[in-house]
Protein backbone atom coordinates (compact mmCIF):
# COMPACT_ATOMS: atom_id res chain seq x y z
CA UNK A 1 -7.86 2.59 -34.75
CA UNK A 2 -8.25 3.25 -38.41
CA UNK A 3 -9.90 5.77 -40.90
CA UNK A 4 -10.49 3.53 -43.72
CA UNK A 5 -13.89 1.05 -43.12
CA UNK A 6 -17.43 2.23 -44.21
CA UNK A 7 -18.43 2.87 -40.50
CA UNK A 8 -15.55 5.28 -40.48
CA UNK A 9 -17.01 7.39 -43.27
CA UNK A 10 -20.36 7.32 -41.47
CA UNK A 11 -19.16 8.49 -38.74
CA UNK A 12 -17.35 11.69 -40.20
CA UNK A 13 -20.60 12.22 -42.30
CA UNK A 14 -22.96 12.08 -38.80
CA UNK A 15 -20.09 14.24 -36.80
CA UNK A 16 -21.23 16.75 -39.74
CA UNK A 17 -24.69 17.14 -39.92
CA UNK A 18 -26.40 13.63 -38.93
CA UNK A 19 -29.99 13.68 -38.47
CA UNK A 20 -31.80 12.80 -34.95
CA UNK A 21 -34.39 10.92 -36.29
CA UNK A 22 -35.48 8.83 -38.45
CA UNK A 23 -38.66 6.93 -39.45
CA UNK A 24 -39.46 3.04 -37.80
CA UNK A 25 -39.06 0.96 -41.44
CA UNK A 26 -35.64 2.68 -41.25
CA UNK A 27 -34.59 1.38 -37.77
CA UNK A 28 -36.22 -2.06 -38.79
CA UNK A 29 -34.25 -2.58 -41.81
CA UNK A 30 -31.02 -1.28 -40.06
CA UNK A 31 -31.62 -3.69 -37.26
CA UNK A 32 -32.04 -6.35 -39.54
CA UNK A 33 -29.06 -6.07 -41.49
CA UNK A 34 -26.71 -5.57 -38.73
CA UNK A 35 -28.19 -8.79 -37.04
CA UNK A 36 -26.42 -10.63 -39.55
CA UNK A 37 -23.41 -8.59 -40.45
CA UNK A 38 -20.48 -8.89 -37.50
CA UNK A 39 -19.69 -4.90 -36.26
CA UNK A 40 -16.56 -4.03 -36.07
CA UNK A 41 -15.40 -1.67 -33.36
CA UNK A 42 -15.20 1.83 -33.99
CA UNK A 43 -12.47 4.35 -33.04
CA UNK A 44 -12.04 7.11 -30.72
CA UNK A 45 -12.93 10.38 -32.35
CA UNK A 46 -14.57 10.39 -35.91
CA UNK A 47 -13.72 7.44 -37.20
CA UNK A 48 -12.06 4.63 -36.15
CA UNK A 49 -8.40 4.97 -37.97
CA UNK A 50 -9.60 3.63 -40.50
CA UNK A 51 -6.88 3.32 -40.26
CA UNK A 52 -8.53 4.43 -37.33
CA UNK A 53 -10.73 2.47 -38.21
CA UNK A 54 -11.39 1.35 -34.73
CA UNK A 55 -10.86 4.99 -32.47
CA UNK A 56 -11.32 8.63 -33.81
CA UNK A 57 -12.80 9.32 -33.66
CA UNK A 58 -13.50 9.20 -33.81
CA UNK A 59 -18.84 8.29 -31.77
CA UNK A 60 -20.74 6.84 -29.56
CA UNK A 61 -22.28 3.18 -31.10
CA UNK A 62 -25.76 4.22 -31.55
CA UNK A 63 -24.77 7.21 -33.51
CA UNK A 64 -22.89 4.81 -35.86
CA UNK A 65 -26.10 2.86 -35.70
CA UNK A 66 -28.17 6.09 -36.45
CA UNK A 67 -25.50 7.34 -39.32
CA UNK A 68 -25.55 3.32 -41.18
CA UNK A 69 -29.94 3.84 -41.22
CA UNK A 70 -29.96 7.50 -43.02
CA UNK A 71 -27.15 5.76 -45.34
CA UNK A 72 -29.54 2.76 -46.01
CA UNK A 73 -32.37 5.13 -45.99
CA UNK A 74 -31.76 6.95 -49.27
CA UNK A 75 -31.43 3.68 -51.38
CA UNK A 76 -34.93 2.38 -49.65
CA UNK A 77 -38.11 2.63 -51.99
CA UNK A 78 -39.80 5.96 -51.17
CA UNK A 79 -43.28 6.17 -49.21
CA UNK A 80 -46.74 6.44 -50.76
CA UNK A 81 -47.40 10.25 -50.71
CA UNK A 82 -49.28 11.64 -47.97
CA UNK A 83 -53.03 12.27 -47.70
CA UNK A 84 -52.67 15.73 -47.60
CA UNK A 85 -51.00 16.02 -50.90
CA UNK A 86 -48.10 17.71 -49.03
CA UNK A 87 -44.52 17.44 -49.73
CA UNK A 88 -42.13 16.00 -47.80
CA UNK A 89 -39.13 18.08 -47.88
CA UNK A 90 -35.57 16.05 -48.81
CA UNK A 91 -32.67 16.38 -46.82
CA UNK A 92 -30.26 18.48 -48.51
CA UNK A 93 -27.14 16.49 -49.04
CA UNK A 94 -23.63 18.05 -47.51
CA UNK A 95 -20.84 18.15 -49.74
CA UNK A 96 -17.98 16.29 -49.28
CA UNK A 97 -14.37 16.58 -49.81
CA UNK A 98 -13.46 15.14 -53.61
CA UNK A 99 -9.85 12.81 -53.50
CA UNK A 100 -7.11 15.19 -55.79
CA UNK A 101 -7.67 13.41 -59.23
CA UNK A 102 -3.68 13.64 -58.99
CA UNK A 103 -3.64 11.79 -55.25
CA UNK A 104 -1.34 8.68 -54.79
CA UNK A 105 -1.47 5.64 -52.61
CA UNK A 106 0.43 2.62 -51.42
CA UNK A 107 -0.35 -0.18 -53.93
CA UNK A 108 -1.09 -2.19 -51.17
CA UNK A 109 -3.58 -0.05 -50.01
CA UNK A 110 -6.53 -1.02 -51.49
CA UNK A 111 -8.93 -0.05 -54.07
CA UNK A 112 -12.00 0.60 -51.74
CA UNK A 113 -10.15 2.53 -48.92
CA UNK A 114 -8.81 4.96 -51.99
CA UNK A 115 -12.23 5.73 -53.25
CA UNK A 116 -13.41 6.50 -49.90
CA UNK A 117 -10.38 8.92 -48.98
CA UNK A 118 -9.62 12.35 -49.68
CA UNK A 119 -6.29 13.59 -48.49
CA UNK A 120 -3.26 14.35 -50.73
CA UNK A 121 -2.76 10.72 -50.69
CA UNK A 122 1.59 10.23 -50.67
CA UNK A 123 2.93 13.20 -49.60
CA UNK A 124 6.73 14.80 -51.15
CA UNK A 125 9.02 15.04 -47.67
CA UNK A 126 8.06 18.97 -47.07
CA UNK A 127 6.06 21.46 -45.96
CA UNK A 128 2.16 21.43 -46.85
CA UNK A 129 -1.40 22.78 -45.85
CA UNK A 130 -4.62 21.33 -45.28
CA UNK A 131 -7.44 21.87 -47.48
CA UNK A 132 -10.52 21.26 -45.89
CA UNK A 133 -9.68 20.57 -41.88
CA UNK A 134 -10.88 23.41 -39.51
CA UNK A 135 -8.66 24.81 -37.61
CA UNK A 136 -6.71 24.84 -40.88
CA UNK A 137 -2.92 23.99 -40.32
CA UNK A 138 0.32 23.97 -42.00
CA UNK A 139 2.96 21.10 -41.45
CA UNK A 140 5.90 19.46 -42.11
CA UNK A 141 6.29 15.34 -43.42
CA UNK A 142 9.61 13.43 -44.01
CA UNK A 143 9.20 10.80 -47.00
CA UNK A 144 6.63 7.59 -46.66
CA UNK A 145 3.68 9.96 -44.85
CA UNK A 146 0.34 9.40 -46.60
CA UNK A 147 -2.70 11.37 -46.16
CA UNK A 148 -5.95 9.45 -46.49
CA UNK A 149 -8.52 12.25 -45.15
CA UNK A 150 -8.91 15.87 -45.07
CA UNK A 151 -12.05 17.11 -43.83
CA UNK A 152 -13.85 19.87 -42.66
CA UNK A 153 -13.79 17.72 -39.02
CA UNK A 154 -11.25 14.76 -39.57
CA UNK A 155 -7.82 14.63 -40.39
CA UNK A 156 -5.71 11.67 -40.98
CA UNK A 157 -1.86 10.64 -41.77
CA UNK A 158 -0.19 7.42 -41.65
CA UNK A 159 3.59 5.83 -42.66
CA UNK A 160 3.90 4.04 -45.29
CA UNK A 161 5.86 0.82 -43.48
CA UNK A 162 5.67 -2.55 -43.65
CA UNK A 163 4.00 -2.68 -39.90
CA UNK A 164 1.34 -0.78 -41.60
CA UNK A 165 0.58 -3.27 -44.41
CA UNK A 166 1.16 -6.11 -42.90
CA UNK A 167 -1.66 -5.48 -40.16
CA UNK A 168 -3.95 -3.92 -42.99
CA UNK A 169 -3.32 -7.38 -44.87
CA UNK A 170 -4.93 -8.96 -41.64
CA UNK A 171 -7.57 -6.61 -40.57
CA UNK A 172 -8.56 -3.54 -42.60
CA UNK A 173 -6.58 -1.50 -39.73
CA UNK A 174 -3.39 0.28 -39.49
CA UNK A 175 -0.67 -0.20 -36.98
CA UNK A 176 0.04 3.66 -35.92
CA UNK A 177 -1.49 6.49 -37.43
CA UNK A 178 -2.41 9.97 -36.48
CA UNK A 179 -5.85 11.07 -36.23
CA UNK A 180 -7.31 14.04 -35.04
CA UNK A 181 -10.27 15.94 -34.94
CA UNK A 182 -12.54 18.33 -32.28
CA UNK A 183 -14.75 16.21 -29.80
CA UNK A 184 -16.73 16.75 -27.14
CA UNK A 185 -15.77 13.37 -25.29
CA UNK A 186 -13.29 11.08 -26.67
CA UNK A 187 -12.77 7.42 -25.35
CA UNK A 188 -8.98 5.55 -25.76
CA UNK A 189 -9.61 1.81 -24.78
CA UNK A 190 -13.21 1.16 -24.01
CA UNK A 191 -15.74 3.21 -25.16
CA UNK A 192 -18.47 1.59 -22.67
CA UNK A 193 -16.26 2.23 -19.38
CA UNK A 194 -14.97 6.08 -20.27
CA UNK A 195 -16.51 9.34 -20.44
CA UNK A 196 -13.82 11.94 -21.11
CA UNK A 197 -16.55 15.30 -21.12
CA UNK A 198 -15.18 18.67 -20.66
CA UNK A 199 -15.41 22.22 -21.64
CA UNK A 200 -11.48 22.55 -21.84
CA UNK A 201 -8.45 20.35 -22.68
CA UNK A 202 -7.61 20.34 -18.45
CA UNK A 203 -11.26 19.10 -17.91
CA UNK A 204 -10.95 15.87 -20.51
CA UNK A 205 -7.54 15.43 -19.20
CA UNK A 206 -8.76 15.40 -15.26
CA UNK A 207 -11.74 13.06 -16.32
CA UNK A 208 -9.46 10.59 -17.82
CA UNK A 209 -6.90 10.45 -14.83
CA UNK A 210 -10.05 9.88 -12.44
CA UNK A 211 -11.00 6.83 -14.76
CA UNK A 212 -9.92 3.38 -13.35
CA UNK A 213 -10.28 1.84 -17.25
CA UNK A 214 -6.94 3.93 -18.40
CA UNK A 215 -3.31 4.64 -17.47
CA UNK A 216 -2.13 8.37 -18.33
CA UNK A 217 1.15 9.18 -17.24
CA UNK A 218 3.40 12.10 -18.68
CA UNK A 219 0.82 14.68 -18.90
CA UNK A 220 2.37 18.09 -19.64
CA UNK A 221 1.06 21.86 -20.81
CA UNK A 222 2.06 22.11 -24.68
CA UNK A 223 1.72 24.73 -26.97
CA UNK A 224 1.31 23.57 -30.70
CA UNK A 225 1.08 25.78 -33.75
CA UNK A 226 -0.52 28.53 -31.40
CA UNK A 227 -2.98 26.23 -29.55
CA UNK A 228 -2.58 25.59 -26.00
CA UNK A 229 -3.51 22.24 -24.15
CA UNK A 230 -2.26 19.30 -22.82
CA UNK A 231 -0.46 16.29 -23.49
CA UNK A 232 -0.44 12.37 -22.04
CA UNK A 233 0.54 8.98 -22.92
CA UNK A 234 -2.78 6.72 -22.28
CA UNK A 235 -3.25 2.69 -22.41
CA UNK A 236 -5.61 0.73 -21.08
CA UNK A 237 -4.61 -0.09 -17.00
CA UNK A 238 -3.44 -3.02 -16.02
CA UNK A 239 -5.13 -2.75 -12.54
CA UNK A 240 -8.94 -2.52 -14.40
CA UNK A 241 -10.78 -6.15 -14.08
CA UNK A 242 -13.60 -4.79 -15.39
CA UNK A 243 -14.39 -5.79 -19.26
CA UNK A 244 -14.86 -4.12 -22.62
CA UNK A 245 -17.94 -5.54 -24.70
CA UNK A 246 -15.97 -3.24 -27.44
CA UNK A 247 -12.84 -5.97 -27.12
CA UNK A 248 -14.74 -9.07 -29.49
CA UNK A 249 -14.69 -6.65 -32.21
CA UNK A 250 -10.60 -5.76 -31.91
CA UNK A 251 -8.99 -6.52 -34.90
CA UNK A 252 -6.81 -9.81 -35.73
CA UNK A 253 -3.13 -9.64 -33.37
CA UNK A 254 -4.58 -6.26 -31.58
CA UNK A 255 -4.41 -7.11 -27.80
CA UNK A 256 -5.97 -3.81 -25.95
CA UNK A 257 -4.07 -4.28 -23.25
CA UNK A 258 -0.73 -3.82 -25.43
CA UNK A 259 -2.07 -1.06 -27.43
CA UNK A 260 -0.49 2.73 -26.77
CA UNK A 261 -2.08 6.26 -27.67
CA UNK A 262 -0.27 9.66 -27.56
CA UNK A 263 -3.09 12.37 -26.75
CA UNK A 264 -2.93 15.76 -27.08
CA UNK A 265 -5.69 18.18 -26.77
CA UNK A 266 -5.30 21.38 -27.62
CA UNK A 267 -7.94 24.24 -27.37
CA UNK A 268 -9.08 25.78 -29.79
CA UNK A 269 -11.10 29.29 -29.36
CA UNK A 270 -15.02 29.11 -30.15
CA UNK A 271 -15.03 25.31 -31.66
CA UNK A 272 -14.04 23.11 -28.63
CA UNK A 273 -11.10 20.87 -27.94
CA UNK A 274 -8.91 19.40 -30.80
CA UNK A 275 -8.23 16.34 -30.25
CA UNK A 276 -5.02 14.42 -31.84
CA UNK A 277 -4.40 10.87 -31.62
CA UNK A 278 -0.96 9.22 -32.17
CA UNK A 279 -1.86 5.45 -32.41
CA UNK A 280 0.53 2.35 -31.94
CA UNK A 281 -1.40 -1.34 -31.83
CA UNK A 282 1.93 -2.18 -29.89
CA UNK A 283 3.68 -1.20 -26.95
CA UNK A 284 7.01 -2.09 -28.57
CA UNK A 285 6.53 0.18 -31.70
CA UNK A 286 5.35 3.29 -29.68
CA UNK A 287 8.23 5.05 -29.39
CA UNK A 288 9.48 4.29 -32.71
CA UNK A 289 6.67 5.73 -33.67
CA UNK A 290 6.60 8.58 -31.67
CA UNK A 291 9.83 9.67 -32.41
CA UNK A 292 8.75 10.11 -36.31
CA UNK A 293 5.59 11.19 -35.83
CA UNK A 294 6.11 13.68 -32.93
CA UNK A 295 8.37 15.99 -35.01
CA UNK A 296 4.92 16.12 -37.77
CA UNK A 297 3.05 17.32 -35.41
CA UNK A 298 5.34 19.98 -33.34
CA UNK A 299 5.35 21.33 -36.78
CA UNK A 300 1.89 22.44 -36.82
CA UNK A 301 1.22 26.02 -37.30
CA UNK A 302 -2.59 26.61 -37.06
CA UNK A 303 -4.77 29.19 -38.61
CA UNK A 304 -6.12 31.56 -36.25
């Protein structure tokens, strides 16, 4: 559940203006290359964590399929004009948040994940703002929070502990991290088996409870920085016997039966529900976790 990995930028890119279509060679090339090239399994919302690398995200595999082909589409030699002389229009690129030239990181983060983020980087314990997300928010961080991505659609904070580098060391993925970001349907332990759709934060919570796949217990009302929703605890139930094609690609140590989320989904007026994940790979460090992390984001005060 990680923001970091190339997928994970892909991802945020298609969540922003993707394209539906694309032409055959494209597909064919894409097909080819990811016959040989092992997939690794994407988060939740937009991006995976990347350190949600695997959940954001946060989309739905054939988008990231559909995202990777435009990517390998612009570096593809271009076609032989048409026969009617007439141009074929090129996709105007979106811009994309810049990293602050001034932006810190763990030095045991490494160099690729810091060239593909743009957050503040290491964060001074305080109060700061975001400069791209939408709903923007203010918050609050104690020392050793690190912000990788701020985005007009994908937000993303993690601790810098040694739980967090030591399971980046193994796997490209962080341990817990926060994540958030407005969905339409957001999965939490197997993408294949969920289908969280729903106009409201109630409806996605009600969807989830009906789904034999997860356990959700503590769901409460919350109000958050002037957003209203709901909030749950949500792991994969013990009780399911179905399985997850999405578990061979779990990173090294992650067992997705031990793995805990926090959710909370809050509503947010004429843009859909916002949805936050608190990510632990472990059972036994989720309320550790939680008890640092909750106290960031009760200190949200959103933009109205």
């Amino acid at each position: 559940m990680n923001e970091r990995s190339d997928i994970g930028r892909v991802l945020r890119h298609w969540f922003e203006d993707g394209p539906d279509s694309m032409p055959d060679r494209v597909v064919d090339t894409v097909a080819a290359r990811i016959s040989v090239n092992r997939q690794r399994r994407v988060v939740h919302l937009v991006g995976r964590t990347a350190p949600v690398n695997r959940i954001f995200t946060y989309l739905a595999a054939a988008a990231a399929v559909i995202i990777a082909a435009f990517a390998i589409w612009q570096f593809l030699p271009a076609s032989p004009a048409n026969v009617a002389g007439q141009p074929t229009p090129t996709p105007a690129a979106s811009p994309s948040a810049a990293p602050s030239s001034s932006a810190r990181y763990p030095a045991w983060y490494p160099p690729a994940a810091v060239a593909d983020a743009n957050g503040a980087g290491i964060m001074a314990a305080g109060t700061h703002e975001t400069a791209s997300f939408t709903p923007g928010f203010r918050f609050s961080v104690p020392e050793g929070w690190v912000n990788t991505y701020d985005e007009s659609n994908y937000f993303a904070l993690f601790p810098d502990t040694p739980a967090n580098q030591a399971q980046h060391a193994r796997s490209d993925e962080l341990a817990q991290s926060i994540f958030m970001g407005v969905h339409p349907s957001p999965w939490f332990s197997c993408e294949s088996a969920e289908s969280n759709s729903g106009a409201t934060a109630a409806e996605k919570v009600a969807a989830m409870t009906a789904n034999e796949v997860l356990a959700v217990s503590g769901v409460v009302d919350v109000t958050i920085g002037g957003l209203t929703g709901k909030q749950f605890d949500v792991w994969r139930s013990p009780d399911w016997t179905g399985t997850c094609p999405g578990d061979s690609d779990l990173p090294e140590g992650v067992d997705p039966e031990d793995e805990r989320m926090r959710g909370i989904l809050l509503d947010v007026p004429g843009r859909g529900v916002l949805v936050i994940f608190m990510y632990s790979t472990t059972s036994a460090e989720f309320e550790p976790f939680l008890a640092e992390g909750m106290p960031i984001v009760e200190s949200f005060q959103f933009s109205q």
